[in-house]
Protein backbone atom coordinates (compact mmCIF):
# COMPACT_ATOMS: atom_id res chain seq x y z
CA UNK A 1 -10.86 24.93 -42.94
CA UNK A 2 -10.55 24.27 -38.98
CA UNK A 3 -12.04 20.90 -38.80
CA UNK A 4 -9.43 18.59 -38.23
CA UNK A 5 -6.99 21.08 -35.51
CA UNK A 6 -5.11 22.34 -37.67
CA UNK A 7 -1.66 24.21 -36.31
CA UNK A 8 -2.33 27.49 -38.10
CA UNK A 9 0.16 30.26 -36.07
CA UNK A 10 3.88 29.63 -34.91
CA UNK A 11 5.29 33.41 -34.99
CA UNK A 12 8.78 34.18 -32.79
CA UNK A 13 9.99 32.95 -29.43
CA UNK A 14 8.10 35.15 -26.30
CA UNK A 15 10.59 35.28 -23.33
CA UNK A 16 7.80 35.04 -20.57
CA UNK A 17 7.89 31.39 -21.60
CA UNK A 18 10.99 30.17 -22.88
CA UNK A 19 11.65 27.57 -20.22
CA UNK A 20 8.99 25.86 -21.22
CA UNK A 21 9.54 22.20 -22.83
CA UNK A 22 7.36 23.36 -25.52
CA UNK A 23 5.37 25.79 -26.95
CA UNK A 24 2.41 26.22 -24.98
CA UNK A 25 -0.75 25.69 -27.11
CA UNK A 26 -3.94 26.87 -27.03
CA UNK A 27 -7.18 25.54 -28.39
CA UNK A 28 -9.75 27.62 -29.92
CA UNK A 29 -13.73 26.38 -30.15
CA UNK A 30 -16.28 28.70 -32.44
CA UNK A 31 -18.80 27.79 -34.65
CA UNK A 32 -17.93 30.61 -36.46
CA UNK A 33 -14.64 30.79 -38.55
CA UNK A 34 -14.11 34.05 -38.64
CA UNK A 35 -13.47 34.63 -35.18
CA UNK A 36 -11.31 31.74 -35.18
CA UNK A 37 -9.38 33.41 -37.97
CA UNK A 38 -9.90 36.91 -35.60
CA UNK A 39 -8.34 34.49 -32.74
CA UNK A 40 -5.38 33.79 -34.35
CA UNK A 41 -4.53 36.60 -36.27
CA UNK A 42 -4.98 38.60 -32.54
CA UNK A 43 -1.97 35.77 -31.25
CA UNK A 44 0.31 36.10 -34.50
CA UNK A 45 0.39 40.06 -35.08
CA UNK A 46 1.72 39.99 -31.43
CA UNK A 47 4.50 37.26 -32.05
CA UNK A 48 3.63 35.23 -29.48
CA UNK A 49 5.35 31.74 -29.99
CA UNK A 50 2.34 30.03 -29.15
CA UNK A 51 0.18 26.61 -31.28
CA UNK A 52 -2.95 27.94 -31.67
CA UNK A 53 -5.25 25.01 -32.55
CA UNK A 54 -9.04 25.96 -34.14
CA UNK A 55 -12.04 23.81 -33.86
CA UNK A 56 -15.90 24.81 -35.95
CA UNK A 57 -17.44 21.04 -34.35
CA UNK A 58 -17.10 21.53 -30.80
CA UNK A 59 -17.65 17.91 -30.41
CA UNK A 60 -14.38 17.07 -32.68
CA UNK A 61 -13.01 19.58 -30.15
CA UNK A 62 -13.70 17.59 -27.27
CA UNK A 63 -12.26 14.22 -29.20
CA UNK A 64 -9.06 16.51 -29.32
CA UNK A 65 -8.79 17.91 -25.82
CA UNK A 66 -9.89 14.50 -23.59
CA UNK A 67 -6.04 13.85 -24.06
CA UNK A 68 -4.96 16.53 -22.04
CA UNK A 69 -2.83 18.45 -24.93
CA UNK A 70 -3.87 21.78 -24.34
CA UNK A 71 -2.78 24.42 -21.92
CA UNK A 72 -5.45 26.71 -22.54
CA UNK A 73 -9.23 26.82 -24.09
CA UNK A 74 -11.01 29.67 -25.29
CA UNK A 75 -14.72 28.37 -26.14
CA UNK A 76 -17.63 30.09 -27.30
CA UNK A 77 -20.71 29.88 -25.37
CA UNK A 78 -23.48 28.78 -28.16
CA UNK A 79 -22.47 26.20 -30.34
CA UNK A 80 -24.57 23.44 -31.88
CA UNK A 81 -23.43 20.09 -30.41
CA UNK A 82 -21.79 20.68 -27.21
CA UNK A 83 -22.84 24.38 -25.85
CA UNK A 84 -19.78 25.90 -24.07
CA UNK A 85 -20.93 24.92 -20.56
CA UNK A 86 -21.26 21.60 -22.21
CA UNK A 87 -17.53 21.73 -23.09
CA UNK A 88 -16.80 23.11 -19.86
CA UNK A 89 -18.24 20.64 -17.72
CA UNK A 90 -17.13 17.92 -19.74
CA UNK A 91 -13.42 19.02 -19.41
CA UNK A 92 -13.68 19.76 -15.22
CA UNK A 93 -14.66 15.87 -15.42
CA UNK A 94 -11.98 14.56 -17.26
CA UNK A 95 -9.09 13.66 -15.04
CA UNK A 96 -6.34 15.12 -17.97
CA UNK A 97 -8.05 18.31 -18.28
CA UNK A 98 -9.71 18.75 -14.48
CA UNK A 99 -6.82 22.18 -14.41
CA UNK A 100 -6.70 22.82 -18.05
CA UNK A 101 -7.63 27.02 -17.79
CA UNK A 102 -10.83 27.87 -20.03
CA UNK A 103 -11.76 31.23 -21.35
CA UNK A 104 -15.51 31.37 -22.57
CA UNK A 105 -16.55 34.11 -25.19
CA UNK A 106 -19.82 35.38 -25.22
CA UNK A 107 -21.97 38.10 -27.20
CA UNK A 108 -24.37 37.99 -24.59
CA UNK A 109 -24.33 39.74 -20.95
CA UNK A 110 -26.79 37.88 -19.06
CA UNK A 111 -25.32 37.71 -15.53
CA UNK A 112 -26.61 33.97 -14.92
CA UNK A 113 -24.53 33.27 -18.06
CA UNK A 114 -21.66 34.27 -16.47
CA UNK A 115 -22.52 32.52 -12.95
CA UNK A 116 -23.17 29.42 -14.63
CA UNK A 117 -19.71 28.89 -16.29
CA UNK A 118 -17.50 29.98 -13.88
CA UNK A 119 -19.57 27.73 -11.44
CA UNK A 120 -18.67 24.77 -14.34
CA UNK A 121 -15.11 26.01 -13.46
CA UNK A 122 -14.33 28.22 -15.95
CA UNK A 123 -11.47 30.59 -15.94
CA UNK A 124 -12.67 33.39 -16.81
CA UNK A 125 -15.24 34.66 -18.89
CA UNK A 126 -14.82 37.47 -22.18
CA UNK A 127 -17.18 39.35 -23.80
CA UNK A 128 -17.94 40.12 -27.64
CA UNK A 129 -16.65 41.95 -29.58
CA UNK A 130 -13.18 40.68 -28.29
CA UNK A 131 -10.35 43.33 -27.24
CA UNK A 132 -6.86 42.26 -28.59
CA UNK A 133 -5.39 43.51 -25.50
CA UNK A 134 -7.96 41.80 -22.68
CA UNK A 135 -7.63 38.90 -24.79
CA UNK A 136 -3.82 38.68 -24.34
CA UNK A 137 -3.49 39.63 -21.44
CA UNK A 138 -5.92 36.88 -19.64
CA UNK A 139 -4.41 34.87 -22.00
CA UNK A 140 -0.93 35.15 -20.68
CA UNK A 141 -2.56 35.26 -16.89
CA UNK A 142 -4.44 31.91 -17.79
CA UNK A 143 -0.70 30.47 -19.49
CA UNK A 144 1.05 31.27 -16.50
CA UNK A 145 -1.25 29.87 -13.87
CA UNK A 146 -1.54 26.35 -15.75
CA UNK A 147 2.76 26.56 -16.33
CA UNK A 148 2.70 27.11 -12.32
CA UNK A 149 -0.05 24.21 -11.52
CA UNK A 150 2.28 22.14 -13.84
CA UNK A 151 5.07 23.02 -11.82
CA UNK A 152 3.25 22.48 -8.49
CA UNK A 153 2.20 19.18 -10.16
CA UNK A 154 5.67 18.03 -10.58
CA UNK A 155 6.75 18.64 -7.24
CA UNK A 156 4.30 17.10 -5.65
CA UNK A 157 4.75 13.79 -7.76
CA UNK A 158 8.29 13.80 -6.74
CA UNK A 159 7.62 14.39 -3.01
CA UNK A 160 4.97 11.27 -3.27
CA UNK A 161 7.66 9.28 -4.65
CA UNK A 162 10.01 10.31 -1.88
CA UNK A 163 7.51 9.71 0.57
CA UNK A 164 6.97 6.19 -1.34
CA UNK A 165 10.43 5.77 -1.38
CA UNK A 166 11.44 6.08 2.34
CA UNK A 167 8.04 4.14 3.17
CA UNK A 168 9.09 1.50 1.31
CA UNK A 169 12.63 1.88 3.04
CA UNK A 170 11.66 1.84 6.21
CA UNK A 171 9.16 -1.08 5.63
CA UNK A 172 11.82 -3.13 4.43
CA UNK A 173 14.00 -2.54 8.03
CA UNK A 174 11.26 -3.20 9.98
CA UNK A 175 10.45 -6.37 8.01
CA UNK A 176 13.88 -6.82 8.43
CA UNK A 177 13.99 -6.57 12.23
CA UNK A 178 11.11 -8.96 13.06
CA UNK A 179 13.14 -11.73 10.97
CA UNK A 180 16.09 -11.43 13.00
CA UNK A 181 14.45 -11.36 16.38
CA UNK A 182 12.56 -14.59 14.72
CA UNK A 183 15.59 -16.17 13.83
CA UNK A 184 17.17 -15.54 16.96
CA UNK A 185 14.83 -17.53 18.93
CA UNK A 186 14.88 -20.08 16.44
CA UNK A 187 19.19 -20.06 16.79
CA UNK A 188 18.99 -20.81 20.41
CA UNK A 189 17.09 -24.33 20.09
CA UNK A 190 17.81 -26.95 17.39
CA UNK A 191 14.99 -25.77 14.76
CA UNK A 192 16.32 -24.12 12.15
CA UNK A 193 15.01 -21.15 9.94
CA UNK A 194 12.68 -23.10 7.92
CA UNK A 195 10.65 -23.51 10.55
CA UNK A 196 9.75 -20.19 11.04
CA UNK A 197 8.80 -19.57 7.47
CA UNK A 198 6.80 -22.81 7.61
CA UNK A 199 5.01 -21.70 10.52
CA UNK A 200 4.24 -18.20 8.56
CA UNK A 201 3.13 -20.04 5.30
CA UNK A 202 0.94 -22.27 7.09
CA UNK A 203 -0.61 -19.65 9.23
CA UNK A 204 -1.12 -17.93 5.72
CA UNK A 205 -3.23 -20.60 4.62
CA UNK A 206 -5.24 -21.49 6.96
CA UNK A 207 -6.32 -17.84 7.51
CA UNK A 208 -7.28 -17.30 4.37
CA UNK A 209 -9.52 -20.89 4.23
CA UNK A 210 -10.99 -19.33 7.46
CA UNK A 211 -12.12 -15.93 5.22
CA UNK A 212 -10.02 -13.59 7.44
CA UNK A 213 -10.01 -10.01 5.54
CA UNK A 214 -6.40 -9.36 4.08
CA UNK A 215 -5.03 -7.51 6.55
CA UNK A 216 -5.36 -9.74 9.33
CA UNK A 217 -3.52 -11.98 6.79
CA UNK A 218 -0.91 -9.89 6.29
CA UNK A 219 -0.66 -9.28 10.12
CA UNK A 220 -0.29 -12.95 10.92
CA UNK A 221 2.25 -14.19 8.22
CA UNK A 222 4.35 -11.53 9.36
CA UNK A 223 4.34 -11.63 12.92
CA UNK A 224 4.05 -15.87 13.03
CA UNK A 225 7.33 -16.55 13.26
CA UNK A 226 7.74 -14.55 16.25
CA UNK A 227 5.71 -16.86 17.94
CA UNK A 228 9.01 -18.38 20.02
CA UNK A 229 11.14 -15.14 20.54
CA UNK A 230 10.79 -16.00 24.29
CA UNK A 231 13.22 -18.87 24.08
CA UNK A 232 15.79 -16.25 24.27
CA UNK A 233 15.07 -16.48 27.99
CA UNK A 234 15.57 -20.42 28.74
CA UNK A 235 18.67 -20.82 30.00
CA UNK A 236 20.92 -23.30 27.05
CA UNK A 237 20.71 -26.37 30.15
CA UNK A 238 17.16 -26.67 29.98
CA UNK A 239 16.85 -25.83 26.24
CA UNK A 240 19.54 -28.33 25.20
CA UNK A 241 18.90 -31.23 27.70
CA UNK A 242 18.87 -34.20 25.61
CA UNK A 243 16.69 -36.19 28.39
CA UNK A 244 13.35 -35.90 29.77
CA UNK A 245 12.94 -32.35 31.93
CA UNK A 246 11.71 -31.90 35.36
CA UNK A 247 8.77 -30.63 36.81
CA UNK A 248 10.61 -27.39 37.60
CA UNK A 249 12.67 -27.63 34.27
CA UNK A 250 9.25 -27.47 32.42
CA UNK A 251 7.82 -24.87 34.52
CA UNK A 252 10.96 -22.57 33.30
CA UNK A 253 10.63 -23.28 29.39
CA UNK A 254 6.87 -22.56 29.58
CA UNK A 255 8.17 -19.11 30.88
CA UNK A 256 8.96 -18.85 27.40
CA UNK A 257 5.89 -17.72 26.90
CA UNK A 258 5.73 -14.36 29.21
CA UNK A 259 8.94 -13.37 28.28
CA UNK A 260 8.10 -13.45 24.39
CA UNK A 261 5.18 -11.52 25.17
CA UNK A 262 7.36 -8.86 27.70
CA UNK A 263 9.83 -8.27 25.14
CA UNK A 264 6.92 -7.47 22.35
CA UNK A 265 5.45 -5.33 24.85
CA UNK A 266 9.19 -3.02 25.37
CA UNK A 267 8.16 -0.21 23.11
CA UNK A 268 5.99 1.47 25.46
CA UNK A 269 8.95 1.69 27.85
CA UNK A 270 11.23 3.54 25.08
CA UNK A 271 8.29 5.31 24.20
CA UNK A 272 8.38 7.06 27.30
CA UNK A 273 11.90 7.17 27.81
CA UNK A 274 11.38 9.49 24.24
CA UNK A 275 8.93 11.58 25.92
CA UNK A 276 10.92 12.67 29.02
CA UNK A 277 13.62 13.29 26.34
CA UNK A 278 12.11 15.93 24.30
CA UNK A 279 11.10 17.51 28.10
CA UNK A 280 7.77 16.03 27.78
CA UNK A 281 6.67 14.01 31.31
CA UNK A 282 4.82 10.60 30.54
CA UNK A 283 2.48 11.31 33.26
CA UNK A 284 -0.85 11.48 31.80
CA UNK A 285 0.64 11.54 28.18
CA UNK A 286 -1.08 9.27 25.84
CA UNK A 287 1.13 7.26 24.10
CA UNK A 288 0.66 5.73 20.44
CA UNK A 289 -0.47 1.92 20.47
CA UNK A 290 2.06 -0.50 18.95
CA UNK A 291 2.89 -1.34 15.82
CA UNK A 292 0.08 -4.05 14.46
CA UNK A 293 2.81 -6.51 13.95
CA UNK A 294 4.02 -6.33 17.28
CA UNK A 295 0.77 -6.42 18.97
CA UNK A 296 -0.35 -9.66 16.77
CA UNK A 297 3.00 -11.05 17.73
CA UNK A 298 2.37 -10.23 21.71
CA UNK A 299 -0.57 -12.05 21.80
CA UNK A 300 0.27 -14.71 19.90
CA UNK A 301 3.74 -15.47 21.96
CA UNK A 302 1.52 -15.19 25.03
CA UNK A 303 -1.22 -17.49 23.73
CA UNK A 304 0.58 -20.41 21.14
CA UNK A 305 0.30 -22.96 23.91
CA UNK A 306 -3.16 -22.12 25.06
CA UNK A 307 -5.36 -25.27 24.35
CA UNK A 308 -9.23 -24.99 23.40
CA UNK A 309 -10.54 -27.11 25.88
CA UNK A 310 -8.47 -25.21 28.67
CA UNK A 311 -6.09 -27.45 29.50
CA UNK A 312 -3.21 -25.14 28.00
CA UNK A 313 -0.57 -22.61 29.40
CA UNK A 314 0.43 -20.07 30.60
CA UNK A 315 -3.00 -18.87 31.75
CA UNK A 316 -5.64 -21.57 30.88
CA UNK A 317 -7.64 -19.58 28.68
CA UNK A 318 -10.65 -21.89 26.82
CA UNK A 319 -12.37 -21.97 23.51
CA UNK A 320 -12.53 -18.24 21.94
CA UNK A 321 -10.82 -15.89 24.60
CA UNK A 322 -7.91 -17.53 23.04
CA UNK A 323 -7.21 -14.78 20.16
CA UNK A 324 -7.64 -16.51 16.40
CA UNK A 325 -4.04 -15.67 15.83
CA UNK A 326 -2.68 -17.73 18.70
CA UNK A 327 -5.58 -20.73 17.86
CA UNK A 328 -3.99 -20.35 13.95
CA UNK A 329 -0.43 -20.55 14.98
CA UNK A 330 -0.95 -23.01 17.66
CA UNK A 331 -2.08 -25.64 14.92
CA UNK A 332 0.32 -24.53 12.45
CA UNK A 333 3.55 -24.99 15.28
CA UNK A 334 2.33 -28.28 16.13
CA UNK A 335 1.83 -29.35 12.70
CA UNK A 336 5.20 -28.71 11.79
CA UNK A 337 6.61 -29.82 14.98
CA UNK A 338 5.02 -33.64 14.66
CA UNK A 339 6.47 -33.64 10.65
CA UNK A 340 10.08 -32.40 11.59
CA UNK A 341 13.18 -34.97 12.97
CA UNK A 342 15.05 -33.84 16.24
CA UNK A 343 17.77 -35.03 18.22
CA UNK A 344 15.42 -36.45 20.58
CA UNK A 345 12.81 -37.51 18.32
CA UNK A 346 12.11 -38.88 14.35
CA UNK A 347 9.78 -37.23 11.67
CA UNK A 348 6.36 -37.85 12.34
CA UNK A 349 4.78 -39.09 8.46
CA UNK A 350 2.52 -36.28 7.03
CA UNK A 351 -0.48 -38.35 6.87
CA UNK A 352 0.41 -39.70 10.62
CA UNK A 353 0.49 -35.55 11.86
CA UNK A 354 -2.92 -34.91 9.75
CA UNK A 355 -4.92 -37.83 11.60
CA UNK A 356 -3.22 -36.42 14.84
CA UNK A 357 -4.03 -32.82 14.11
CA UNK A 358 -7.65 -34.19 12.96
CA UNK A 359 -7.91 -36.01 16.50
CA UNK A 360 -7.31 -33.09 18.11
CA UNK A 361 -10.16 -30.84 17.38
CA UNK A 362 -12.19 -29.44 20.00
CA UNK A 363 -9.47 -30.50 22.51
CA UNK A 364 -6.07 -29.01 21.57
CA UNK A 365 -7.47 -27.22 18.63
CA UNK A 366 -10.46 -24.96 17.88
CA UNK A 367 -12.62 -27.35 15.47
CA UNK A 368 -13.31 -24.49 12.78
CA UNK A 369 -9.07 -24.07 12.67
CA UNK A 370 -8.57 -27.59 12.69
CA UNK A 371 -11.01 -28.00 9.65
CA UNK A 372 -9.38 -25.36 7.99
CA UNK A 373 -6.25 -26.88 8.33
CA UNK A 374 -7.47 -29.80 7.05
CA UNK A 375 -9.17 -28.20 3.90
CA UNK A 376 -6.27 -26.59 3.01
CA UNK A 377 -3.89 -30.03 3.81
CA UNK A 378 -2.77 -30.47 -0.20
CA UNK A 379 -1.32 -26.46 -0.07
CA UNK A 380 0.15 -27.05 3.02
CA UNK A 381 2.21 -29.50 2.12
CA UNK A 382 3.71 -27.53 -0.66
CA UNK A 383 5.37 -25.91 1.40
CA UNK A 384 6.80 -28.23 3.92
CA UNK A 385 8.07 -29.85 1.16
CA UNK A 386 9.32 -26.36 -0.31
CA UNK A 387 10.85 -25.19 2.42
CA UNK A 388 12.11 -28.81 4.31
CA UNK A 389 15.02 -28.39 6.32
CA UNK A 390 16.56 -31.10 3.87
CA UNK A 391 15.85 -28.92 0.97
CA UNK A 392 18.85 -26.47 0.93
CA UNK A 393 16.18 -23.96 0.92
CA UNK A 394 18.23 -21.48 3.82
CA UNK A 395 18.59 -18.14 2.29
CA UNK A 396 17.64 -15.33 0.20
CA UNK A 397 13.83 -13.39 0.09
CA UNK A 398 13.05 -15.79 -2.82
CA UNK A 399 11.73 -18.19 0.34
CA UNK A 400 9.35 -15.67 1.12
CA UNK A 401 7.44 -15.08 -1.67
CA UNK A 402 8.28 -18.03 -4.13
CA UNK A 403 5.81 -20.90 -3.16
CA UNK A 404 2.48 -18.85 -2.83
CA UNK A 405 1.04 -15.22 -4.07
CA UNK A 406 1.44 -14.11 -0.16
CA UNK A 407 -1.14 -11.11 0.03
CA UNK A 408 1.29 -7.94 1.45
CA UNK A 409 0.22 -4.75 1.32
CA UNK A 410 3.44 -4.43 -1.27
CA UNK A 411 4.84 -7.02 -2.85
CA UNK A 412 7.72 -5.36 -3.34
CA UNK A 413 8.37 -5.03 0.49
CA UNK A 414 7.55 -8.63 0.99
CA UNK A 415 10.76 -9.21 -1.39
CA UNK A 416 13.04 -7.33 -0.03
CA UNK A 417 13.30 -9.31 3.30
CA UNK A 418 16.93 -10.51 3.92
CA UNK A 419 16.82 -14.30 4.78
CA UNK A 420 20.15 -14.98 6.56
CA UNK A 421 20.01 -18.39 7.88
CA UNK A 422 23.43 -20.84 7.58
């Protein structure tokens, strides 16, 4: 008669709940059918518009409620199969029915009884022989508390998504930002935007042929192309000359370096310039660290043109005090350097720039990089090809994330970067 859920009482409309979306049904478990019957006649001669749903098997019972359908149980506590604190325990564990209220019933008045189910998490617990009144009343109690978990539910689903939302939002401007003040360095000298996203791609690779966890990935594609920003400095004579430089006109572009790593260090100024605004003196005050962009892209604008054997600039640092990022994008600039045609110079054939890359390891180039690099030549290539400054490949996110399956924390963010090179 109850095996298979039946829907067995729909009386009149009860105003305490008629804003819900739909009747709110309750789920009855006894091994005996007469109280089930007891149950539901207790709900109808009230005229509650309620589904009441009846289960004998306690186990078909559980088949029905693991999807989260009911708003409210009321379960005997011995049944053959699944015991009440069986059922009990097995709906706290499931993730649709972790808030679902549960009444137990119970002819017996052992106090441990009553410890151990409401330990389970159970509701609330009802003695035999059942009083229509108690019954209704924790009945409506139990109703409204699940309609106002719902509600609390639904609230906080939409805040997340906000929160998601303006995340996302503000991901996107800050993505944003770091490709401008890359393609602002890259605007001042004859390179053109391709070459930062080259440089990005490449540093990509070889990171992830080197086993770097994702994160430092992530970190280095995105604050690569930043690696120049300090151009913005060199004064357009000295950039532009078509001849060779000086002694003293090289010493000024290998400023570059200092000032790309001075403007990635600004923040902390205009964080304290924030501080004395709200009335809050810097002195003492411990600011927050930078952004982990910005601090990848400080050190590797300081360090590009460090060399492993020592013999770089602009401090002479050797071997591994040079930070990986710098070592990465170091052979990844020069790489793409040697393959691309300027005024003052022609291509350099791929194969040419691998055997001078290859040459170069454990003088210009840390030897685990360099064979890397190498490893990961064939990908590489890909996208120097992809993304040649011959191609017509100059705009739109699409250059970002259509050659490889770049590893950002979201995708989604990763596509929404604005690409606005001529």
């Amino acid at each position: 008669m109850f095996q298979t859920g039946e829907t067995i009482a729909r009386p009149a409309a009860l105003p305490d709940f008629a804003d819900t979306v739909r009747k709110p049904k309750v789920v009855c478990v006894d091994d005996e059918p007469l109280i089930l019957e007891i149950l539901r006649r207790m709900i109808q001669i009230r005229g509650l518009d309620w589904d009441v749903v009846s289960f004998v098997d306690s186990k078909l019972a559980w088949d029905y409620l693991r999807g989260g359908d009911a708003d409210i149980v009321v379960t005997d506590v011995s049944m053959p199969g699944l015991s009440g604190p069986d059922l009990v325990r097995l709906l706290r564990d499931n993730e649709s029915t972790k808030d679902t209220p549960i009444i137990v019933l119970t002819g017996l008045h052992e106090a441990s009884l009553k410890r151990q189910v409401l330990d389970l998490g159970a509701t609330d617990l009802l003695g035999k022989p059942i009083q229509p009144d108690d019954l209704l009343a924790r009945l409506r109690s139990a109703l409204r508390l699940k309609q106002c978990q719902d509600a609390l539910k639904r609230q906080n689903e939409q805040l997340e998504q906000k929160v998601v939302e303006r995340t996302r939002q503000l991901q996107a401007s800050r993505l944003e930002i770091i490709w401008r003040l890359a393609s602002a360095a890259e605007f001042r000298d004859e390179q053109t935007g391709s070459h930062v996203l080259r440089v990005a791609h490449y540093c990509r690779i070889v990171a992830e042929a080197l086993g770097q966890p994702r994160q430092f990935v992530e970190t280095l594609f995105l604050s690569a192309p930043l690696h120049d920003l300090g151009k913005i400095g060199i004064p357009d004579a000295i950039l532009h000359k078509p001849g060779r430089l000086t002694d003293e006109e090289r010493r000024v572009v290998r400023t570059h370096c200092e000032i790309g790593e001075h403007i990635l260090g600004a923040p902390r100024y205009w964080q304290q310039v924030l501080l004395v605004g709200q009335g809050t003196s810097p002195d003492g005050a411990v600011l927050a660290d930078d952004d982990p962009v910005l601090r990848m892209a400080r050190e590797i604008a300081a360090s590009h043109h460090e060399r492993w054997d020592g013999g770089g600039y602009p401090q002479g640092l050797a071997g591994e005090r040079i930070p990986l990022s710098a070592r990465i994008t170091a052979i990844a600039d020069v790489y793409d350097a040697l393959t691309s045609a300027r005024s003052y110079k022609q291509a350099l054939h791929p194969e040419a720039a691998l055997q001078s890359i290859r040459l170069e390891a454990g003088k210009h180039f840390d030897p685990a990089v360099c064979e890397a690099f190498i490893r990961s030549w064939e990908r590489i290539e890909e996208i120097r090809t992809s993304l040649s400054d011959n191609s017509h490949c100059t705009a739109g996110p699409s250059a970002w994330t259509e050659f490889a399956d770049v590893p950002l924390a979201s995708d989604a963010l990763l596509a929404a970067v604005p690409i606005d090179v001529p």
